[in-house]
N, C-alpha and C. Protein backbone atom coordinates (compact mmCIF):
# COMPACT_ATOMS: atom_id res chain seq x y z
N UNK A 1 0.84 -1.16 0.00
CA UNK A 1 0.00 0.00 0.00
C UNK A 1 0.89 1.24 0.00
N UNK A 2 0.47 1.99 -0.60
CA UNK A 2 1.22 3.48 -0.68
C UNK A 2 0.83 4.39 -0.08
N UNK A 3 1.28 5.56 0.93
CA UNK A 3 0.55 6.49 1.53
C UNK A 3 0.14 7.35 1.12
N UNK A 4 -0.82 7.60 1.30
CA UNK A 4 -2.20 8.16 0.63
C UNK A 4 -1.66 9.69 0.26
N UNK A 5 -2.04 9.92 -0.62
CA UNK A 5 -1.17 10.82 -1.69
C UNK A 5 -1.99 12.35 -1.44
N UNK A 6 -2.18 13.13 -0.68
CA UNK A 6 -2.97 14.35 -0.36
C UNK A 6 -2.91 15.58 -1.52
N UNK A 7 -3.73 16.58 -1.93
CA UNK A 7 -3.71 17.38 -3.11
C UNK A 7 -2.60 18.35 -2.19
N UNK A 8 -1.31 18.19 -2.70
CA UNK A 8 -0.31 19.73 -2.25
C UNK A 8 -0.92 21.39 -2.76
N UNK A 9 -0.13 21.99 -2.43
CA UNK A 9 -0.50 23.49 -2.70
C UNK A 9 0.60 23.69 -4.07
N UNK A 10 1.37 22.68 -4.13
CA UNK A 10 2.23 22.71 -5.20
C UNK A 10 1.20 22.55 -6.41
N UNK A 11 0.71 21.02 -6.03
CA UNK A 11 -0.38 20.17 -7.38
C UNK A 11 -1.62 20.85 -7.42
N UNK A 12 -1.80 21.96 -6.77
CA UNK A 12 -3.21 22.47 -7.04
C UNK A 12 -2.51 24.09 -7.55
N UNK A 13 -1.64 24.69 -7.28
CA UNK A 13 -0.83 25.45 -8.19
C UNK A 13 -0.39 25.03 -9.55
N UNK A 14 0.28 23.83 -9.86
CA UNK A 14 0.33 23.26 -11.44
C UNK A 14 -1.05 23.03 -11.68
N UNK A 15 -1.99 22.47 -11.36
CA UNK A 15 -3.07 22.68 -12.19
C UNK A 15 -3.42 23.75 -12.63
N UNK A 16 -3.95 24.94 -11.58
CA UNK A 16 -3.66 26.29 -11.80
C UNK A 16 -3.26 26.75 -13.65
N UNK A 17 -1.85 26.39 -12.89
CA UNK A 17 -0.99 27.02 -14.14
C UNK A 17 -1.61 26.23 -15.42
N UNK A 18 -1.47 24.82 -15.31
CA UNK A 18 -1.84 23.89 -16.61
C UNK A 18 -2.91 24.89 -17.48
N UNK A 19 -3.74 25.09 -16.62
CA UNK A 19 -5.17 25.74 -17.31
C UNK A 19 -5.05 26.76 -17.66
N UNK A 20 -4.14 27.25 -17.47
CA UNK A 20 -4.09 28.81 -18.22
C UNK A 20 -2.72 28.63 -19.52
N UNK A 21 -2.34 27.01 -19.26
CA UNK A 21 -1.74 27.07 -21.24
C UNK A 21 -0.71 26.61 -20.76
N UNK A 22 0.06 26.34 -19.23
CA UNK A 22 1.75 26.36 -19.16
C UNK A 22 1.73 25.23 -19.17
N UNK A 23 2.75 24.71 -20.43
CA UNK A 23 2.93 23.13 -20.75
C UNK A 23 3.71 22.70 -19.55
N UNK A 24 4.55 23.27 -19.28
CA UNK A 24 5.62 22.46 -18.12
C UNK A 24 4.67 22.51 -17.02
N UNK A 25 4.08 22.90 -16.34
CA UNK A 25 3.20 22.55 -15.82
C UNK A 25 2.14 21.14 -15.95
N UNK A 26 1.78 20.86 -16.98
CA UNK A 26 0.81 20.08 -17.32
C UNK A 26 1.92 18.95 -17.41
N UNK A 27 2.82 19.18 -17.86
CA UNK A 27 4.15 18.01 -18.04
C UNK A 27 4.46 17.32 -16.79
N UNK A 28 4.87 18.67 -15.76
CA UNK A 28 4.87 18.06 -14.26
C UNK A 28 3.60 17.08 -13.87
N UNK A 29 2.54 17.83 -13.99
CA UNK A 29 1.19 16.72 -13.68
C UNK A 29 0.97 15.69 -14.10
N UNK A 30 1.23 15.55 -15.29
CA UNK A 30 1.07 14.12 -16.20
C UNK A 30 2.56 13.07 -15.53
N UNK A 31 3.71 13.61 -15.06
CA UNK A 31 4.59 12.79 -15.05
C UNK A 31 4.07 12.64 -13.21
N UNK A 32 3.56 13.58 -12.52
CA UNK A 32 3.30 13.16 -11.21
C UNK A 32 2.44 12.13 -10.95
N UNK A 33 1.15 11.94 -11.82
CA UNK A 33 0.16 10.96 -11.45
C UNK A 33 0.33 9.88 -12.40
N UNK A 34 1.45 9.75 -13.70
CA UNK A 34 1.56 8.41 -14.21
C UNK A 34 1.63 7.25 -13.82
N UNK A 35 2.42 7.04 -12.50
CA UNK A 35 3.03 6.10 -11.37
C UNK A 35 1.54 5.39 -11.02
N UNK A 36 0.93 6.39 -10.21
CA UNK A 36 -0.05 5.71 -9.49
C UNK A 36 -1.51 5.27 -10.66
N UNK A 37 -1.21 5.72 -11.58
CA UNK A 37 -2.43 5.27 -12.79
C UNK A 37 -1.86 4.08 -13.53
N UNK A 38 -0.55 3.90 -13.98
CA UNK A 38 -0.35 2.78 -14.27
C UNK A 38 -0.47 1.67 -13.18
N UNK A 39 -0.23 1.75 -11.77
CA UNK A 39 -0.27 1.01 -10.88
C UNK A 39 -1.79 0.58 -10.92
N UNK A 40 -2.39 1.71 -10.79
CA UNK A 40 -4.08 0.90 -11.00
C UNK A 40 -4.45 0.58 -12.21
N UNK A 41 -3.97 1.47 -13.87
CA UNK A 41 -4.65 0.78 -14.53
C UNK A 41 -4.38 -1.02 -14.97
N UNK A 42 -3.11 -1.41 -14.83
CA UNK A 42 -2.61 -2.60 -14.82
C UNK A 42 -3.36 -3.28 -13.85
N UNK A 43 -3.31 -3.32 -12.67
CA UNK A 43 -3.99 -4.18 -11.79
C UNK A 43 -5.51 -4.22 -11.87
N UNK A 44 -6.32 -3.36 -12.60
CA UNK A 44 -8.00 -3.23 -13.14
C UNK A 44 -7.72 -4.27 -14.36
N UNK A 45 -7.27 -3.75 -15.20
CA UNK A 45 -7.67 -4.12 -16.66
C UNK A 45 -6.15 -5.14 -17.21
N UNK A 46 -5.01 -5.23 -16.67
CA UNK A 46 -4.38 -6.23 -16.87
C UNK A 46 -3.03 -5.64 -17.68
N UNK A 47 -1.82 -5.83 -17.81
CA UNK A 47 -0.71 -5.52 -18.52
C UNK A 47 -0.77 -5.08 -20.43
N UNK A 48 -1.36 -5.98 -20.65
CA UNK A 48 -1.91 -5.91 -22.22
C UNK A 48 -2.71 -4.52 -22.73
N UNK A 49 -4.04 -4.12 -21.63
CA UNK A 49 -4.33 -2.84 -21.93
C UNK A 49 -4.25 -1.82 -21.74
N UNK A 50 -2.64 -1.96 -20.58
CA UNK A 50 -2.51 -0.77 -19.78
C UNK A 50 -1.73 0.27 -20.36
N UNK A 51 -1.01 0.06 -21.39
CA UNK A 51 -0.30 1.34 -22.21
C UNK A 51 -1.60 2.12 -23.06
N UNK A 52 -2.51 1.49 -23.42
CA UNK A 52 -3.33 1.94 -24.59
C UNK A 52 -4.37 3.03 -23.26
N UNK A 53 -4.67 2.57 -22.02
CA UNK A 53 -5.55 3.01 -21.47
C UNK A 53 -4.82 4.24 -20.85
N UNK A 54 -3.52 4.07 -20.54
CA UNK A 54 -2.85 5.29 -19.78
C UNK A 54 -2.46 6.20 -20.90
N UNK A 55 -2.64 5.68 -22.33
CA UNK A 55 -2.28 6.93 -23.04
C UNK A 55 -3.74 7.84 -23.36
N UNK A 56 -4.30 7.09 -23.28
CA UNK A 56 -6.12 7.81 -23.21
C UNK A 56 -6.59 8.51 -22.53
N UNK A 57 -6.03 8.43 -21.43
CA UNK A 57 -6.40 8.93 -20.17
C UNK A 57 -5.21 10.07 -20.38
N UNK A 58 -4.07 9.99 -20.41
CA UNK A 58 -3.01 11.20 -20.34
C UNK A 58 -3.85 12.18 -21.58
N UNK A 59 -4.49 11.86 -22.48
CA UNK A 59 -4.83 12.97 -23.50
C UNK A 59 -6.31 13.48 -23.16
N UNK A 60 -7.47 12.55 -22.24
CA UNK A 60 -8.44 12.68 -22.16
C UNK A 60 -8.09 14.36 -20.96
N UNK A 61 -6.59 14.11 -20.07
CA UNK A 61 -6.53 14.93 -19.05
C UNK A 61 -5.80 15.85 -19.34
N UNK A 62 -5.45 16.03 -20.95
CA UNK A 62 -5.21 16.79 -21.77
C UNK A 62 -6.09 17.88 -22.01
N UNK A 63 -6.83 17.07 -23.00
CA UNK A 63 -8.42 17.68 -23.24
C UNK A 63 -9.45 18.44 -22.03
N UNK A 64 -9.63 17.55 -21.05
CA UNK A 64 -10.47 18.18 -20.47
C UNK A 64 -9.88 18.54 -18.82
N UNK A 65 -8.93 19.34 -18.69
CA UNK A 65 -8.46 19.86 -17.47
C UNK A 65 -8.87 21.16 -17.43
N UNK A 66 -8.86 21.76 -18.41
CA UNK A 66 -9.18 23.45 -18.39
C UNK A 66 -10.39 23.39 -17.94
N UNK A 67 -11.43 22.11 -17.80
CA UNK A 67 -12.83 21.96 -17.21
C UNK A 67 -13.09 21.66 -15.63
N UNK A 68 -11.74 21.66 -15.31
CA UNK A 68 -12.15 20.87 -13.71
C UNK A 68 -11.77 22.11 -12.88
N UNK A 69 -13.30 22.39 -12.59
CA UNK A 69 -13.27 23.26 -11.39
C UNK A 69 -12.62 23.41 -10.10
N UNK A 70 -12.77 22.47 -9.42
CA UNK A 70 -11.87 21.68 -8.33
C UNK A 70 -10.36 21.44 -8.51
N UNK A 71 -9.29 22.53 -8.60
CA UNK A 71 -8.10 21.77 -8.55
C UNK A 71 -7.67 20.61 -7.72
N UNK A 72 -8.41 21.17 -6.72
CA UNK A 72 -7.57 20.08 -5.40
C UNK A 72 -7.82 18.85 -6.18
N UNK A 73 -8.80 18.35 -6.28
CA UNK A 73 -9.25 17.10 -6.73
C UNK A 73 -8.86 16.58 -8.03
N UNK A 74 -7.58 17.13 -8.35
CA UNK A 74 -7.12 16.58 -9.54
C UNK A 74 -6.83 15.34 -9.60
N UNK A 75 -6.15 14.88 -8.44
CA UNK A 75 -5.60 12.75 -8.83
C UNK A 75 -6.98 11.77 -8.62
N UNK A 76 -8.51 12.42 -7.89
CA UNK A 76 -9.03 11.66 -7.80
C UNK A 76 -10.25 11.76 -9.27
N UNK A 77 -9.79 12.80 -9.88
CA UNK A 77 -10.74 13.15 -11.08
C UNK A 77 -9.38 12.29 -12.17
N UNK A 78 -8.62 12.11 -11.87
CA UNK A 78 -7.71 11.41 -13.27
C UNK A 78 -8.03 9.98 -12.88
N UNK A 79 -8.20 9.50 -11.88
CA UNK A 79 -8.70 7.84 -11.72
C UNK A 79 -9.82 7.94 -11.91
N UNK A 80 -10.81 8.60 -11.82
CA UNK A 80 -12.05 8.54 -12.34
C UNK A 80 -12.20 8.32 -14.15
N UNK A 81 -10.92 9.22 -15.04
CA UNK A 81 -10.98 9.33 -15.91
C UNK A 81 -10.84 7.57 -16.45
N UNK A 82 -9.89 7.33 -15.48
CA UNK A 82 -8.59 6.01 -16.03
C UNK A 82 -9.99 5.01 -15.95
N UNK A 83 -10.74 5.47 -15.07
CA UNK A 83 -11.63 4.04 -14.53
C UNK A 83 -12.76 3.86 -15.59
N UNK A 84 -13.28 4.81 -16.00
CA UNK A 84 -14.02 5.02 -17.48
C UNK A 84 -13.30 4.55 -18.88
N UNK A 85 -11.96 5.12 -19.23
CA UNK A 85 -11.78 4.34 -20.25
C UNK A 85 -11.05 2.70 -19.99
N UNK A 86 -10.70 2.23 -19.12
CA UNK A 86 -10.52 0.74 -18.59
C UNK A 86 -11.83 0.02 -18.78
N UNK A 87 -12.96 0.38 -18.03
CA UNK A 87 -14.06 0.15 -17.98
C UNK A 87 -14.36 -0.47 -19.71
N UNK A 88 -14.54 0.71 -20.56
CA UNK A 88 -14.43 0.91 -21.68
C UNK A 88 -13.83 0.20 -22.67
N UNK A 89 -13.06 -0.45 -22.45
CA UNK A 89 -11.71 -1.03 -22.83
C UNK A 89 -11.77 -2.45 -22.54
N UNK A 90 -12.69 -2.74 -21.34
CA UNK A 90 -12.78 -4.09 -21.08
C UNK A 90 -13.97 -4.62 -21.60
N UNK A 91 -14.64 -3.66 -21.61
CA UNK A 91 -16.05 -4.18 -22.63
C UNK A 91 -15.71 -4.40 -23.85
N UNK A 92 -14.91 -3.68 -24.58
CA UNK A 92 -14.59 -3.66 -25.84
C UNK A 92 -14.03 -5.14 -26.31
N UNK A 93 -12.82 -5.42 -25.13
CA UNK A 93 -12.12 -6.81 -25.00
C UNK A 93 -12.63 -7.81 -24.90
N UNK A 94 -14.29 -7.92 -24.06
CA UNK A 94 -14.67 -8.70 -23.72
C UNK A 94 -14.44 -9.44 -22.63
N UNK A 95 -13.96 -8.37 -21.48
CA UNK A 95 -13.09 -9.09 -20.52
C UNK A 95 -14.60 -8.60 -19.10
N UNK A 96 -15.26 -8.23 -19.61
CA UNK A 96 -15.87 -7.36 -18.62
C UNK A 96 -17.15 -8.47 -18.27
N UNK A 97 -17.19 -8.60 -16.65
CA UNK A 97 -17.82 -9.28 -16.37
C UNK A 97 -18.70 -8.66 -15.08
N UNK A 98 -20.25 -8.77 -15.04
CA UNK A 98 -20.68 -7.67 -14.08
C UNK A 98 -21.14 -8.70 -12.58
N UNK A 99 -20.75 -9.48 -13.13
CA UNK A 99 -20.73 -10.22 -11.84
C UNK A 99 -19.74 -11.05 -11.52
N UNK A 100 -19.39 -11.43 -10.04
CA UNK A 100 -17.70 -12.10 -9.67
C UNK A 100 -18.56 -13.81 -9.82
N UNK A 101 -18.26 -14.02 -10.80
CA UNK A 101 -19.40 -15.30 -11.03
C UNK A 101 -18.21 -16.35 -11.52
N UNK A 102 -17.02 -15.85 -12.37
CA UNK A 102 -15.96 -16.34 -13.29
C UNK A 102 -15.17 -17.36 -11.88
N UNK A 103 -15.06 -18.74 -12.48
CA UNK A 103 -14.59 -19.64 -12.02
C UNK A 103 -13.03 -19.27 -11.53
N UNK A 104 -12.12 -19.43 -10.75
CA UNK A 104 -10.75 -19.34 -10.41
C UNK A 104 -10.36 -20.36 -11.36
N UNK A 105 -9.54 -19.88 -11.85
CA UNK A 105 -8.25 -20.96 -13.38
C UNK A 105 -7.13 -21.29 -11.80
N UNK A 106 -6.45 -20.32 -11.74
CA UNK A 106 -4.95 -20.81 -10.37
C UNK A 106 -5.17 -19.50 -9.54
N UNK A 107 -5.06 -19.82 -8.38
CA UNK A 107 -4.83 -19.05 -7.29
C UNK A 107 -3.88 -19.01 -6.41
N UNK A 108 -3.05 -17.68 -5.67
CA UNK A 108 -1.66 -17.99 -5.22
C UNK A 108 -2.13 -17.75 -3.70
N UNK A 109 -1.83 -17.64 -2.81
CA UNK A 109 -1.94 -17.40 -1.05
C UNK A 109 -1.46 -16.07 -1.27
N UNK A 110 -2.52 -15.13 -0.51
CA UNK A 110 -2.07 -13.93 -0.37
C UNK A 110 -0.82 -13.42 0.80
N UNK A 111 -0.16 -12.89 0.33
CA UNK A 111 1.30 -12.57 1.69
C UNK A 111 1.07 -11.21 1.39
N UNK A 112 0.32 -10.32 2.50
CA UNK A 112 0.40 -8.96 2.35
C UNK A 112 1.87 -8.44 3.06
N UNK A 113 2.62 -7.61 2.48
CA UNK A 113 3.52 -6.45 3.21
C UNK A 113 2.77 -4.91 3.38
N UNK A 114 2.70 -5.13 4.69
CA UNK A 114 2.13 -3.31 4.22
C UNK A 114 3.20 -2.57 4.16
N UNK A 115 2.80 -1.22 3.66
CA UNK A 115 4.07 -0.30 3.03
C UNK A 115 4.71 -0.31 1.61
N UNK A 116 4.49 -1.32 1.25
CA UNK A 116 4.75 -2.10 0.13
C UNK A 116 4.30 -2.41 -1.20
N UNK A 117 4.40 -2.03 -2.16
CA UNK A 117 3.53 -2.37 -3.42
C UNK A 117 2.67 -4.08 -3.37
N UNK A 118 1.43 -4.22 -4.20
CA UNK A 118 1.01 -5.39 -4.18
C UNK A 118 2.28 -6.30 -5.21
N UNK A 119 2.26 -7.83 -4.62
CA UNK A 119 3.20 -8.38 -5.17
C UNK A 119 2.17 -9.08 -6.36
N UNK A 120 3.06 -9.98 -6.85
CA UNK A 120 2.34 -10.68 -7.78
C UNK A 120 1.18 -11.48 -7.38
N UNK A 121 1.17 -12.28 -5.78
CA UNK A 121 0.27 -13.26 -6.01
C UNK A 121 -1.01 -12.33 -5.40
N UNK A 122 -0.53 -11.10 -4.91
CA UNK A 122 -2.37 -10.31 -5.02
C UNK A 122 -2.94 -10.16 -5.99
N UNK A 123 -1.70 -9.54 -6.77
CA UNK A 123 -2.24 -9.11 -8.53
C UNK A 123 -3.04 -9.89 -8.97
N UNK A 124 -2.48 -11.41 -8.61
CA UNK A 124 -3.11 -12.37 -9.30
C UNK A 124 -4.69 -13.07 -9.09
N UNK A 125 -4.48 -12.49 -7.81
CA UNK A 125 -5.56 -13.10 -6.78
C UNK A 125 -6.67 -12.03 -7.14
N UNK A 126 -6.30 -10.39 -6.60
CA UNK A 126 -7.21 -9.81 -7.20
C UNK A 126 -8.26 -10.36 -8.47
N UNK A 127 -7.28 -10.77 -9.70
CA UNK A 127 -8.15 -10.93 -11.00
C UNK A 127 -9.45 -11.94 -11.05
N UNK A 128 -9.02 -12.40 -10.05
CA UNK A 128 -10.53 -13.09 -9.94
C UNK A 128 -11.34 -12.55 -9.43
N UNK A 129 -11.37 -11.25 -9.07
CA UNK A 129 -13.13 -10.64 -8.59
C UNK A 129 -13.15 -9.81 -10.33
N UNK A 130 -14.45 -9.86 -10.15
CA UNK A 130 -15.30 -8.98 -11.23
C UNK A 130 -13.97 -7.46 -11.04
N UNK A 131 -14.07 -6.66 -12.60
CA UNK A 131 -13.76 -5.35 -12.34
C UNK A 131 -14.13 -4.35 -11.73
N UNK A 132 -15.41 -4.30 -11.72
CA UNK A 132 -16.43 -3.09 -10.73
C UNK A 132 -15.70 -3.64 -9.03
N UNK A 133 -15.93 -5.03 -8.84
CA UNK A 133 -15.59 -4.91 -7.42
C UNK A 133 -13.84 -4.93 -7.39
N UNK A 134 -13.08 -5.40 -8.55
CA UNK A 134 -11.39 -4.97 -8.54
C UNK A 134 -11.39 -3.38 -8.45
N UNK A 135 -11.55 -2.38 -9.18
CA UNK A 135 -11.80 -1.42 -8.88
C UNK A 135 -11.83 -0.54 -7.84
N UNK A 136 -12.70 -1.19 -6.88
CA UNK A 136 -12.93 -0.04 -5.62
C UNK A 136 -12.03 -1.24 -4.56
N UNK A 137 -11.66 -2.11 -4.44
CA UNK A 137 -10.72 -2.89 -3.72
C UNK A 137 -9.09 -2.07 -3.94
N UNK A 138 -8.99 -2.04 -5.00
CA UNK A 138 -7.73 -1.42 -5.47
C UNK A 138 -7.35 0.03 -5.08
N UNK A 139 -9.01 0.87 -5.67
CA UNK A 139 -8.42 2.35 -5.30
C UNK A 139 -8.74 2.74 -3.84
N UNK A 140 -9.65 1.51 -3.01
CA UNK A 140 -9.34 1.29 -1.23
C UNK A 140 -8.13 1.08 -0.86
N UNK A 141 -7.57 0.36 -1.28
CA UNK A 141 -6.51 -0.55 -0.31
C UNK A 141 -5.24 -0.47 -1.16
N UNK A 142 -5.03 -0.18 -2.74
CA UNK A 142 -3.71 -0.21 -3.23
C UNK A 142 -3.33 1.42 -3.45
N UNK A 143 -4.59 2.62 -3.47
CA UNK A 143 -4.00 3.70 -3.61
C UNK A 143 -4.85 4.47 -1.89
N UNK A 144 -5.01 3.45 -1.30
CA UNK A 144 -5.63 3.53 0.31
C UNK A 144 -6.36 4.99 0.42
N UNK A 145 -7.43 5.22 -0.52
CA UNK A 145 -8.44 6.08 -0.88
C UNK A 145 -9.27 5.56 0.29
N UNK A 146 -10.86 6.71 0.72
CA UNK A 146 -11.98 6.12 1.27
C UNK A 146 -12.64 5.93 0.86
N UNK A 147 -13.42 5.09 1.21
CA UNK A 147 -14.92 4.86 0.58
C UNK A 147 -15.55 5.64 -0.13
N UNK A 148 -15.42 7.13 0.68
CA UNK A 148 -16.02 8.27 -0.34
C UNK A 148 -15.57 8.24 -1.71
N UNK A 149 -14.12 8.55 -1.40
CA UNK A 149 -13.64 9.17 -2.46
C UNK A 149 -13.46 8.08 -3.60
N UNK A 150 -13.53 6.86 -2.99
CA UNK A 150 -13.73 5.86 -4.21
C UNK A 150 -15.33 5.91 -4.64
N UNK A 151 -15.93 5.90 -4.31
CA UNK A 151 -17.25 6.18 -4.98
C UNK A 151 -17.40 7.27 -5.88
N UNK A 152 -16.50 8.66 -5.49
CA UNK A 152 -16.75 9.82 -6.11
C UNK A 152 -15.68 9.46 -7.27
N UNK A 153 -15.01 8.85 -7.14
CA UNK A 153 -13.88 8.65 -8.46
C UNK A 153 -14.94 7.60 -9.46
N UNK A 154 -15.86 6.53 -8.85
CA UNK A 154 -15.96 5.70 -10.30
C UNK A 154 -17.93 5.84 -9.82
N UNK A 155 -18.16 7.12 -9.53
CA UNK A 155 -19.69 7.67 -10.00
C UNK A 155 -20.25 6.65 -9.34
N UNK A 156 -19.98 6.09 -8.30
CA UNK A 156 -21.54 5.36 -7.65
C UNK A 156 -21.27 5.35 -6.50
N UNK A 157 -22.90 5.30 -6.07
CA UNK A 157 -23.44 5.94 -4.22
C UNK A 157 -22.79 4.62 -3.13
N UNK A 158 -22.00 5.26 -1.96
CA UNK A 158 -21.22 5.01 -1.34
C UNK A 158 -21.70 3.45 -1.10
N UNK A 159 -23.04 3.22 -0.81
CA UNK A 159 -23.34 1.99 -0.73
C UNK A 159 -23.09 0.91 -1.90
N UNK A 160 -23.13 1.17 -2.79
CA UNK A 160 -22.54 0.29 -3.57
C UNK A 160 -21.16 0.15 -3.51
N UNK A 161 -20.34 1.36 -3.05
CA UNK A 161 -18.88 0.78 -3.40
C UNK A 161 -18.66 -0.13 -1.88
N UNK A 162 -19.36 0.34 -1.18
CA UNK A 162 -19.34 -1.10 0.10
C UNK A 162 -19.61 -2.11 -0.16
N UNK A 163 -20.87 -2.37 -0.93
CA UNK A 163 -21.08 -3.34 -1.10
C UNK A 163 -20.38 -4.15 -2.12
N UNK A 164 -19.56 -3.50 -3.30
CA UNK A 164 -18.31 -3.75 -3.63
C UNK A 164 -17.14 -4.48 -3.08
N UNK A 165 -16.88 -3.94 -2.22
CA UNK A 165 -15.80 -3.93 -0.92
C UNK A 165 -16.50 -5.67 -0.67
N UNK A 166 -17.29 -5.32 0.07
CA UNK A 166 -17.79 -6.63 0.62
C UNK A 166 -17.47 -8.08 -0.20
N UNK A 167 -18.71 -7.67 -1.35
CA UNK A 167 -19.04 -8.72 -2.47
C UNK A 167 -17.03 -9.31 -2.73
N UNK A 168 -16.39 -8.49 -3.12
CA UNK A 168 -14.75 -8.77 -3.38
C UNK A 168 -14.14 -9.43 -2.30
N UNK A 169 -13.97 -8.79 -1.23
CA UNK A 169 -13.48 -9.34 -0.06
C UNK A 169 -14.47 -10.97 -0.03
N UNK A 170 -15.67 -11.03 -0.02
CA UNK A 170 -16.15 -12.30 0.37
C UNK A 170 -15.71 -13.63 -1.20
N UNK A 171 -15.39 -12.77 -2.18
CA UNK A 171 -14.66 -13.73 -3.15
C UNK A 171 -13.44 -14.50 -2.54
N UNK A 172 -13.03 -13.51 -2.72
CA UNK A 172 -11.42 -13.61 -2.18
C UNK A 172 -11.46 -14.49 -1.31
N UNK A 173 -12.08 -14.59 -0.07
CA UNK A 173 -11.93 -15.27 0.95
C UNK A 173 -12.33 -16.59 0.81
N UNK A 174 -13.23 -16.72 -0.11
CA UNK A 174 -13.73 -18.39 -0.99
C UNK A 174 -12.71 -18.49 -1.86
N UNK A 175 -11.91 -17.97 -2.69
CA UNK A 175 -11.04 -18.62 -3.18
C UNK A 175 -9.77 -18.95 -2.56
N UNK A 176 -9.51 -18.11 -1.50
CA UNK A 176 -8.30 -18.66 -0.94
C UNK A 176 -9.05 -19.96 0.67
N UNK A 177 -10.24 -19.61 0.78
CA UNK A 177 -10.35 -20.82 1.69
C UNK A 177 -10.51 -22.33 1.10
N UNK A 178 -11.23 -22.08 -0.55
CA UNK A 178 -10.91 -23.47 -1.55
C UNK A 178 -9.70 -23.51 -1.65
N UNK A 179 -8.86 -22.91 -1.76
CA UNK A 179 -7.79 -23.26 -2.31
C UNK A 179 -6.69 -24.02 -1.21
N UNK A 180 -7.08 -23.65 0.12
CA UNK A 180 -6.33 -24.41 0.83
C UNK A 180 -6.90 -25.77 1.76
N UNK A 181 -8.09 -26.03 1.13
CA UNK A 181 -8.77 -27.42 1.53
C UNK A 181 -7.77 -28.06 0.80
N UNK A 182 -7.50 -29.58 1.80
CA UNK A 182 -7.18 -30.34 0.79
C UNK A 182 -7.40 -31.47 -0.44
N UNK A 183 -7.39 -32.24 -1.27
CA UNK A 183 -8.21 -32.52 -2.84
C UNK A 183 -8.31 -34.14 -2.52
């Protein structure tokens, strides 16, 4: 998990500036929040669509920054962006499934480090919940957002992203409690 990343007076000054035309500005912003958008868009939508989705998103926050009222709220309005065209992207793929219904193929034992980036066998583990509930698991617990603000990033009422939370967490916990019965 990474510590939770707060809007500076710096990043709400480069936005500032961005919007009134100053490229190095907008350069700084785009290279500040790349890190943590590739970190989520890879772990949502998977290695394969994550260059195509982070370059969509870097131009979508191109396009429409001179629109966001709210500086402060710039990193949680660019995961909102990322989470729309992923979203987008997985329908397109066919990867998109609206319910955590999809059978486990292999599952690894989760070894959390906190402090620590997710390792592979979360990554992996994650992919077995649905995206809607990968999603708000991820921008909870891998970019350690709240509930709110994960709801306000991917547009739905707080109760659903709990019930998100939930529905994921209670996957998870069936696939790693099958997985360590023995056969």
């Amino acid at each position: 998990m990474h510590p939770k990343e707060l809007p500076t007076p710096d990043q709400t000054l480069l936005v500032l500036l961005a919007q009134t035309g100053d490229r190095a500005a907008l350069e700084q912003l785009l290279h500040e929040i790349h890190a943590p958008l590739r970190r989520y868009i890879t772990s949502l939508a998977g290695a394969t669509l994550a260059d195509d989705i982070l370059q969509e998103t870097a131009l979508q926050i191109f396009r429409k920054l001179q629109f966001l009222r709210e500086p402060a709220v710039f990193r949680p309005w660019t995961f909102r962006i990322a989470s729309r065209i992923a979203f987008s992207q997985l329908k397109r793929a066919g990867s998109w499934e609206p319910l955590d219904a999809a059978p486990p193929e292999r599952l690894s034992i989760l070894n959390p480090n906190l402090g620590e980036p997710p390792d592979e066998a979360f990554l992996e583990l994650i992919d077995q919940v649905s995206p809607a509930s990968r999603a708000v698991l991820l921008l909870r617990y891998q970019h350690d957002l709240s509930l709110e603000e994960t709801a306000a990033i991917l547009e739905i009422p707080i109760g659903t992203a709990k019930s998100r939370v939930h529905y994921g967490v209670n996957t998870l916990r069936k696939h790693l409690t099958s997985e360590r019965k023995p056969a």
